[in-house]
Protein backbone atom coordinates (compact mmCIF):
# COMPACT_ATOMS: atom_id res chain seq x y z
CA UNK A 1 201.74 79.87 45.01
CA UNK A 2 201.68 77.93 47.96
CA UNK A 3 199.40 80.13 49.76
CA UNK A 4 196.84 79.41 47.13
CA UNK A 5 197.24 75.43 47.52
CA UNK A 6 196.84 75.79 51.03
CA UNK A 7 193.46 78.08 50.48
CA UNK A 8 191.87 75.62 48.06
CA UNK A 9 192.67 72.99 50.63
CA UNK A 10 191.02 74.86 53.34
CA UNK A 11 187.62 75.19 50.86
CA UNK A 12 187.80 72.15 50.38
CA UNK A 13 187.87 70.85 53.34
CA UNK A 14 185.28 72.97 54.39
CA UNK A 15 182.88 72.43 51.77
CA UNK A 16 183.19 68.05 52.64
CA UNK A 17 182.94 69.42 56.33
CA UNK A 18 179.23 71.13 55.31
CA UNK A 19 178.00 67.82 53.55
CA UNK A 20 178.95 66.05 56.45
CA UNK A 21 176.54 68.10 58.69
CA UNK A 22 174.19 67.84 56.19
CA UNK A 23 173.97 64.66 55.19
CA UNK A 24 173.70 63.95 59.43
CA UNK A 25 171.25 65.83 59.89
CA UNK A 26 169.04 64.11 57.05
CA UNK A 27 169.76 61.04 58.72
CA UNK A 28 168.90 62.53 62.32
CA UNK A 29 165.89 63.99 60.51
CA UNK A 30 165.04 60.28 59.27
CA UNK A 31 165.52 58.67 62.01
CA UNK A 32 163.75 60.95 64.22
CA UNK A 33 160.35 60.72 61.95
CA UNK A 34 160.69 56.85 62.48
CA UNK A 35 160.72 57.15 66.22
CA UNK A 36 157.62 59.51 65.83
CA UNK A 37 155.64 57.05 63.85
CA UNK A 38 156.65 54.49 65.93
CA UNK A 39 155.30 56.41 68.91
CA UNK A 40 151.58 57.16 66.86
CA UNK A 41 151.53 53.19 65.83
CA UNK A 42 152.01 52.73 69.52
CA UNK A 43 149.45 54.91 70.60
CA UNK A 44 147.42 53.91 68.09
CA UNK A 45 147.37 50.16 69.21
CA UNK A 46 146.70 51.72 72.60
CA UNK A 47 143.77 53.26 72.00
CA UNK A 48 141.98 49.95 70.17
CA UNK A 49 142.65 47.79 73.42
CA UNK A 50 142.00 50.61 75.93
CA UNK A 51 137.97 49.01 75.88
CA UNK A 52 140.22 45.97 78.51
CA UNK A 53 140.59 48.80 81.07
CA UNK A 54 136.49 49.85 81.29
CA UNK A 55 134.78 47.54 83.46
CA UNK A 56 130.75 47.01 82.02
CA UNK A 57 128.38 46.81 85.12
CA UNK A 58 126.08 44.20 84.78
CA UNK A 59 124.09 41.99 87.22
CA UNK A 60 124.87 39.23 88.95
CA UNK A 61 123.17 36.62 91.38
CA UNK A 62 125.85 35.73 94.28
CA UNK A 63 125.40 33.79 97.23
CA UNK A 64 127.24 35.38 100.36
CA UNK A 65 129.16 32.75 102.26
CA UNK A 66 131.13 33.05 105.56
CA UNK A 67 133.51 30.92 107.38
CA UNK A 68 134.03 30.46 110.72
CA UNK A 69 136.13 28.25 113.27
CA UNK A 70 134.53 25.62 114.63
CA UNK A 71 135.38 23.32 117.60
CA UNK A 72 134.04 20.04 117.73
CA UNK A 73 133.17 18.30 121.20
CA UNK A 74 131.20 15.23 122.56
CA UNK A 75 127.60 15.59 122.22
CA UNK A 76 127.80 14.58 126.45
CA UNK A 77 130.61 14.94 128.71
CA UNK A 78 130.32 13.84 131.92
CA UNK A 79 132.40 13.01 135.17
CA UNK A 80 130.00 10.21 137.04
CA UNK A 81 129.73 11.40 140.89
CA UNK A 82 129.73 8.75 143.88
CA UNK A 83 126.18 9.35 145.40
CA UNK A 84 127.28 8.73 148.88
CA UNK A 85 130.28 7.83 150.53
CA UNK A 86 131.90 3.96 150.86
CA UNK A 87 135.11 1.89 149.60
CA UNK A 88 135.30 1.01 146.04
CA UNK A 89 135.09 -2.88 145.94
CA UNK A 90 134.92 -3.27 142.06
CA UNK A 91 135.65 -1.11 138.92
CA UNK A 92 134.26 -2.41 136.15
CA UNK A 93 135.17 -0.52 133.46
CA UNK A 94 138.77 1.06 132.04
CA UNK A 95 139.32 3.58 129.52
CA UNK A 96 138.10 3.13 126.18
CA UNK A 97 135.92 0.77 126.97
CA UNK A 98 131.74 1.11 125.63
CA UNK A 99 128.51 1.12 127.83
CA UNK A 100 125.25 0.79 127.49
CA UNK A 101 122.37 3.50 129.84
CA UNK A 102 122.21 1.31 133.34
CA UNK A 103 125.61 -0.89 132.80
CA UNK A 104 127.60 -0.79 136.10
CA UNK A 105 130.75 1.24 136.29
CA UNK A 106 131.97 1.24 139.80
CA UNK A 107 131.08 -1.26 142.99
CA UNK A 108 130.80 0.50 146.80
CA UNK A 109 131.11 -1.96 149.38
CA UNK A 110 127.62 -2.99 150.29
CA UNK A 111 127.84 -5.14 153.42
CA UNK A 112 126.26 -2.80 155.31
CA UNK A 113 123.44 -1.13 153.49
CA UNK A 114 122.59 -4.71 152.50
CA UNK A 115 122.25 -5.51 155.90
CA UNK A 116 119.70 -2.31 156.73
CA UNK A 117 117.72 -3.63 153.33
CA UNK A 118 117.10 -7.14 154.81
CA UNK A 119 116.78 -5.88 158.16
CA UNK A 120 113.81 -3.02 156.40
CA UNK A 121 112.62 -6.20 154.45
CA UNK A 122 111.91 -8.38 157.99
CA UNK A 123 110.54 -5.95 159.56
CA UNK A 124 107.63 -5.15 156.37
CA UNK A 125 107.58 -8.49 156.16
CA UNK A 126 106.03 -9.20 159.77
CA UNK A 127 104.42 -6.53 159.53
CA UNK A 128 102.07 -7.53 156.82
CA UNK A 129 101.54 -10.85 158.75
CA UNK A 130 100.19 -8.85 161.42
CA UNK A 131 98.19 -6.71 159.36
CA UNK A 132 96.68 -10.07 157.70
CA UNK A 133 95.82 -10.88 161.43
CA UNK A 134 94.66 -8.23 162.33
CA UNK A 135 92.26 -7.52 159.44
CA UNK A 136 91.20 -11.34 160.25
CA UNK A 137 90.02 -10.83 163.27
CA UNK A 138 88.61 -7.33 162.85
CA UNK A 139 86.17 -8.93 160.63
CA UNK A 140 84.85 -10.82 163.79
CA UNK A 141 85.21 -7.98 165.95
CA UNK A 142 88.00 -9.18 167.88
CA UNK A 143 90.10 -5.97 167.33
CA UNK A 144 88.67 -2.56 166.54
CA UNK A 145 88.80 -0.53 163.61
CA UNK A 146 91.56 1.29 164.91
CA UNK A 147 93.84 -1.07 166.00
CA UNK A 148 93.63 -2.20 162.30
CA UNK A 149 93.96 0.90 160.86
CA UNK A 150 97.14 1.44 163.18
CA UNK A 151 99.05 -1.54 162.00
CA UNK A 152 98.10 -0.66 158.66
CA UNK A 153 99.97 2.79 158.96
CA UNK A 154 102.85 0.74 160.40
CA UNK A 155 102.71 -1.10 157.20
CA UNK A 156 103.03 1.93 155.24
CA UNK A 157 105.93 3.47 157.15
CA UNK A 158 108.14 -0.25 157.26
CA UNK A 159 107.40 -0.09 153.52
CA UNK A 160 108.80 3.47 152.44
CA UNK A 161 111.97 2.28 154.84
CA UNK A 162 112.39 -0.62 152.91
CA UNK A 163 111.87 1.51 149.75
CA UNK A 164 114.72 3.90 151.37
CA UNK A 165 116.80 0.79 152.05
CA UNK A 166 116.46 -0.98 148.89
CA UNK A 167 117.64 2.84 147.17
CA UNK A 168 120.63 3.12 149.17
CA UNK A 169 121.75 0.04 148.19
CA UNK A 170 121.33 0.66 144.65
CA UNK A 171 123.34 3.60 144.72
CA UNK A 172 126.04 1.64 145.78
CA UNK A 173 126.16 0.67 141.89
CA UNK A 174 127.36 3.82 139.93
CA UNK A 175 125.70 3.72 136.47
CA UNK A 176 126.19 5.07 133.29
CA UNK A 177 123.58 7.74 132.48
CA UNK A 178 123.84 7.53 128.99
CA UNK A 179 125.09 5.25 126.62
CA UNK A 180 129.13 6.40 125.48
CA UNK A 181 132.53 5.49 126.22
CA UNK A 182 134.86 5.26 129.04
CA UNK A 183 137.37 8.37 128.77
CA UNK A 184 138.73 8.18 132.64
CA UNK A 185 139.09 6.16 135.57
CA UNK A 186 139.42 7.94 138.25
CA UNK A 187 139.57 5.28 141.28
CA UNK A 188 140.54 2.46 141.74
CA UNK A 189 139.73 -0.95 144.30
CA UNK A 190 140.23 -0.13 147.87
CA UNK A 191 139.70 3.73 147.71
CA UNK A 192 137.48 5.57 149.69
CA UNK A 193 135.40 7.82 148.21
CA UNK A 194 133.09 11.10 149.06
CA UNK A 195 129.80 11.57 148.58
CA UNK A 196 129.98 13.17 144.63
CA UNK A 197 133.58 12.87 144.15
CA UNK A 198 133.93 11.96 140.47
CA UNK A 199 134.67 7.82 139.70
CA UNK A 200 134.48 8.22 136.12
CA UNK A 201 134.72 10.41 133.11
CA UNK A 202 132.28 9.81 130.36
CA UNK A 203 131.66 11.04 126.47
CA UNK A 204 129.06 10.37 124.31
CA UNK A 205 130.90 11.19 120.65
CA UNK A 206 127.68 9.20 118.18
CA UNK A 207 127.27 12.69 117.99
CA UNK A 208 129.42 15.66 118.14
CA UNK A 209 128.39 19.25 118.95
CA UNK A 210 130.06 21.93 116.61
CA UNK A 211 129.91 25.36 118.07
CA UNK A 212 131.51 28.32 116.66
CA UNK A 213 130.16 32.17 116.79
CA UNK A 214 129.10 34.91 114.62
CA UNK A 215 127.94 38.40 114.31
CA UNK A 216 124.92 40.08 114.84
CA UNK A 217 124.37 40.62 110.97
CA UNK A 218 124.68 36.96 110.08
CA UNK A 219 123.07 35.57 113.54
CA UNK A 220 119.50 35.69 111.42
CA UNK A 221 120.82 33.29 108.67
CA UNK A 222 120.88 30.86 110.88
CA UNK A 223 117.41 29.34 111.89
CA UNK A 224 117.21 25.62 113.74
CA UNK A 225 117.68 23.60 111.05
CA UNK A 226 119.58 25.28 108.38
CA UNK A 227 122.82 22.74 107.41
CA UNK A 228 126.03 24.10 107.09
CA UNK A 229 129.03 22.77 105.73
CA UNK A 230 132.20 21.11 107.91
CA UNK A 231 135.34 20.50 107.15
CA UNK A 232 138.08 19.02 109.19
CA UNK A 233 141.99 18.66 109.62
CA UNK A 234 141.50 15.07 111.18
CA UNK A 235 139.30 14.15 107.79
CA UNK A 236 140.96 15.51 105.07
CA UNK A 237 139.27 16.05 101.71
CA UNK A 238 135.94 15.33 103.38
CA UNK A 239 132.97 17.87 103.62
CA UNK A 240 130.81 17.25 106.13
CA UNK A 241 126.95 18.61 106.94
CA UNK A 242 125.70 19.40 110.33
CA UNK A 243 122.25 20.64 110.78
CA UNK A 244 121.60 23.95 113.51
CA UNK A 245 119.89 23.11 116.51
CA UNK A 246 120.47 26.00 118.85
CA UNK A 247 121.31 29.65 118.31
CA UNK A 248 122.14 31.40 121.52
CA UNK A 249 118.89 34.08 122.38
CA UNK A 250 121.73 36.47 123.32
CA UNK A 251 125.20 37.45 122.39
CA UNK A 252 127.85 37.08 124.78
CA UNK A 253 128.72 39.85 126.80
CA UNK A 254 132.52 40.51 125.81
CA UNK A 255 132.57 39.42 122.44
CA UNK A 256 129.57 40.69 121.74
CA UNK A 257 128.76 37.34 119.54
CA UNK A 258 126.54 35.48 119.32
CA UNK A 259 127.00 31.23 119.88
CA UNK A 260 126.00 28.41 117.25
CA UNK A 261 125.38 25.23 118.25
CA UNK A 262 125.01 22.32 115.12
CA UNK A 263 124.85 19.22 115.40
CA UNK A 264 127.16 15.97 113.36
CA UNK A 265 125.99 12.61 112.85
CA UNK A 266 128.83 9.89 114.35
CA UNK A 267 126.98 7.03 114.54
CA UNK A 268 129.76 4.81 113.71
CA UNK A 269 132.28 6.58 115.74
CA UNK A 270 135.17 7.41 113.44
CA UNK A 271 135.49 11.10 114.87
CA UNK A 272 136.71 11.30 118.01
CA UNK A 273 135.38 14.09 119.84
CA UNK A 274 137.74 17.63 120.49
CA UNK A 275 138.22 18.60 117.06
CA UNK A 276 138.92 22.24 115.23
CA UNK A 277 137.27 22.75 112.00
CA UNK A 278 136.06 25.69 109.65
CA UNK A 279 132.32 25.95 109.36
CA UNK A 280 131.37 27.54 106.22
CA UNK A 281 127.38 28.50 105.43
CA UNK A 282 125.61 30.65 102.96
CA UNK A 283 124.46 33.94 104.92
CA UNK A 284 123.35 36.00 102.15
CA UNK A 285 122.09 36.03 98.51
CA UNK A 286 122.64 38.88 95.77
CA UNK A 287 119.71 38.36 93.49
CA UNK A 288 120.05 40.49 90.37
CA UNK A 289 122.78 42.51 92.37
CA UNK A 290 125.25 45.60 90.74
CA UNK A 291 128.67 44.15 91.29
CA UNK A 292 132.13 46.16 90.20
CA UNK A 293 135.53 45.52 91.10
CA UNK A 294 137.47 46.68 93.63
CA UNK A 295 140.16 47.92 91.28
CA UNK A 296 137.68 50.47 89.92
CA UNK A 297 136.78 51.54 93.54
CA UNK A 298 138.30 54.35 95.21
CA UNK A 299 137.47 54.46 99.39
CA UNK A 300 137.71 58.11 100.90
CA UNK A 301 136.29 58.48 104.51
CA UNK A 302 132.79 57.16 104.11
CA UNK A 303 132.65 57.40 100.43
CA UNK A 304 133.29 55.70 97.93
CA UNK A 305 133.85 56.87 94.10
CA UNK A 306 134.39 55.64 90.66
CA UNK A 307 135.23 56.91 87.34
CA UNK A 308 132.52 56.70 84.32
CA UNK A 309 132.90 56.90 81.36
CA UNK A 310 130.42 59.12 78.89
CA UNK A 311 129.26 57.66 75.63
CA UNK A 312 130.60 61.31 74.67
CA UNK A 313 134.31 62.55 73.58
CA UNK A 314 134.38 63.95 77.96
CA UNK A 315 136.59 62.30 79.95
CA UNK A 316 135.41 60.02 82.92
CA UNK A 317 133.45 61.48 85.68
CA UNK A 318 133.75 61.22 89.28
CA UNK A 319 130.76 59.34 90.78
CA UNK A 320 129.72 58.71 94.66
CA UNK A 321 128.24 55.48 95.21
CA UNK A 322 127.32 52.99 97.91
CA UNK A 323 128.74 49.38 98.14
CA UNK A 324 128.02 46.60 100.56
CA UNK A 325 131.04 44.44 101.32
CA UNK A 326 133.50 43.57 99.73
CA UNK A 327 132.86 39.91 98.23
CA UNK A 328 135.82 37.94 96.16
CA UNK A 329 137.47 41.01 94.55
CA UNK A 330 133.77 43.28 94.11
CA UNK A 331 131.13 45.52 96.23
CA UNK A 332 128.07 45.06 95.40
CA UNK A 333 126.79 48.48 94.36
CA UNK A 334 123.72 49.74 96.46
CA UNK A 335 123.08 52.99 94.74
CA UNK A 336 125.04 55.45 92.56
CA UNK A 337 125.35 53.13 88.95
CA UNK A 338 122.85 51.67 86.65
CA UNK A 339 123.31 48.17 84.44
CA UNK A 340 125.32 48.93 81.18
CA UNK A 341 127.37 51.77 83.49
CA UNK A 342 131.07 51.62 81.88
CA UNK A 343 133.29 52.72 85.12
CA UNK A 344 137.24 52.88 85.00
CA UNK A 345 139.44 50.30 85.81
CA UNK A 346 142.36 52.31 87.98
């Protein structure tokens, strides 16, 4: 009897066992359709935004710029040379300090080339008297032709000394050559000095030279004239224009660049000259030009390839094409695509 109890309890255990592992794997079942459709809805939503991954070629019209790093000088530098040699009786200027073309910027003693000009002076001076005489009393015949003509020539030769004179003096002045400012002074009362040993250090910043280089693709967008944009860490927030006025007629012979030479308005001398900046110009223009991105581009050796996509149900193709370089995130395309071209983004 108790066999049989314990039988039934064994079939019935069994039996809630099997719905147990049925009713499981329903659920499993159930839950394993939701993931699927899940998965398709996913998909699904995939496929209606995949048009954000193709990339439409179109055409564009881009201007090319380049920047470059400038420096920014004095217009004129230059250290003022002693002409000859002497003691330095006056300096008339100190650093910082403006001048005119002409103004006087350092005194040589002149006692003695002052005395050779008067002395030059006397001597033209009597000279002339006798010539006066002399040309007097030729007209009556007292004195010949020649004897005229010979104190004449005397006249000519006491004049170019006293010319001679008169310009060694002067160059006992030192002058500015141009107008600018005083950077240097480099003697001082009391000093002797050699013929062209520098006095004086001058700049001429009411303009400022900006010079920086390029290469020999760009060097032709740069004729006299063209004006190119400045901008500078000692003027913040400013944008300056400086017109070309010399390109160099050949590149230099290590860098293999070639120089530019523009030229900034100072007139009222707020730069001071000695600056860095970054010159920026336009040195190209894309009219109409095939542009894609570099995302979609794919760079092997000397090639270069994209994908594009068929209006068909085919997959995307492999295409060669050329590009130019690489401008803001895109190469221009130079052959290989058409407009309306739909390439893939990668």
């Amino acid at each position: 009897m108790l066999a049989r109890k314990s039988k039934r309890a064994i079939l019935a255990l069994s039996g809630l066992l099997l719905v147990v592992v049925v009713l499981l794997s329903v659920v499993g079942r159930y839950f394993e359709v939701v993931e699927q459709r899940r998965r398709l809805e996913d998909e699904k939503a995939s496929l209606k935004q995949r048009e954000q991954f193709y990339f439409t070629v179109e055409p564009r019209t881009v201007e090319r710029e380049r920047r470059y790093t400038a420096s920014v000088d004095p217009w004129l530098v230059s250290s003022i040379p002693a002409e000859l040699a002497g003691r330095v009786s006056e300096v008339k200027v100190e650093p910082g300090s403006r001048v005119k073309a002409g103004d006087a910027l350092v005194l040589l003693d002149q006692e003695i080339a002052e005395s050779e000009y008067r002395r030059a002076t006397a001597r033209l001076q009597e000279l002339e008297r006798l010539l006066a005489e002399a040309e007097v009393l030729g007209k009556s015949s007292v004195v010949s032709r020649t004897q005229v003509e010979a104190v004449r020539a005397e006249v000519r030769v006491a004049g170019a000394e006293a010319d001679a004179a008169r310009a060694r003096l002067e160059r006992h002045v030192i002058r500015a050559p141009f107008d600018g400012s005083v950077v240097e002074r480099l003697v001082q009362v009391g000093e002797a000095v050699n013929v062209n040993q520098p006095v004086v250090r001058m700049v001429d910043v009411s303009r400022l030279r900006v010079v920086f280089y390029v290469n020999e693709r760009d060097v032709a967008s740069f004729p006299e004239g063209k004006a190119i944009q400045l901008r500078l860490p000692a003027a913040p927030g400013k944008v300056f224009e400086a017109p070309v006025r010399h390109v160099a007629p050949a590149s230099d012979e290590n860098t293999r660049l070639f120089q530019i030479e523009a030229e900034l308005p100072n007139a009222d001398l707020t730069l001071p000259g000695g600056l860095t900046g970054e010159a920026t110009a336009v040195v190209g223009l894309y009219d109409r030009q095939l542009f894609v991105p570099t995302a979609c581009v794919r760079l092997e050796g000397s090639g270069a390839y994209v994908l594009r996509v068929g209006a068909g149900e085919s997959g995307p193709e492999s295409v060669r094409i050329r590009v130019g370089e690489e401008l803001d995130g895109f190469y221009p395309v130079l052959e290989g695509l058409s407009a309306g071209d739909r390439i893939l983004v990668r």
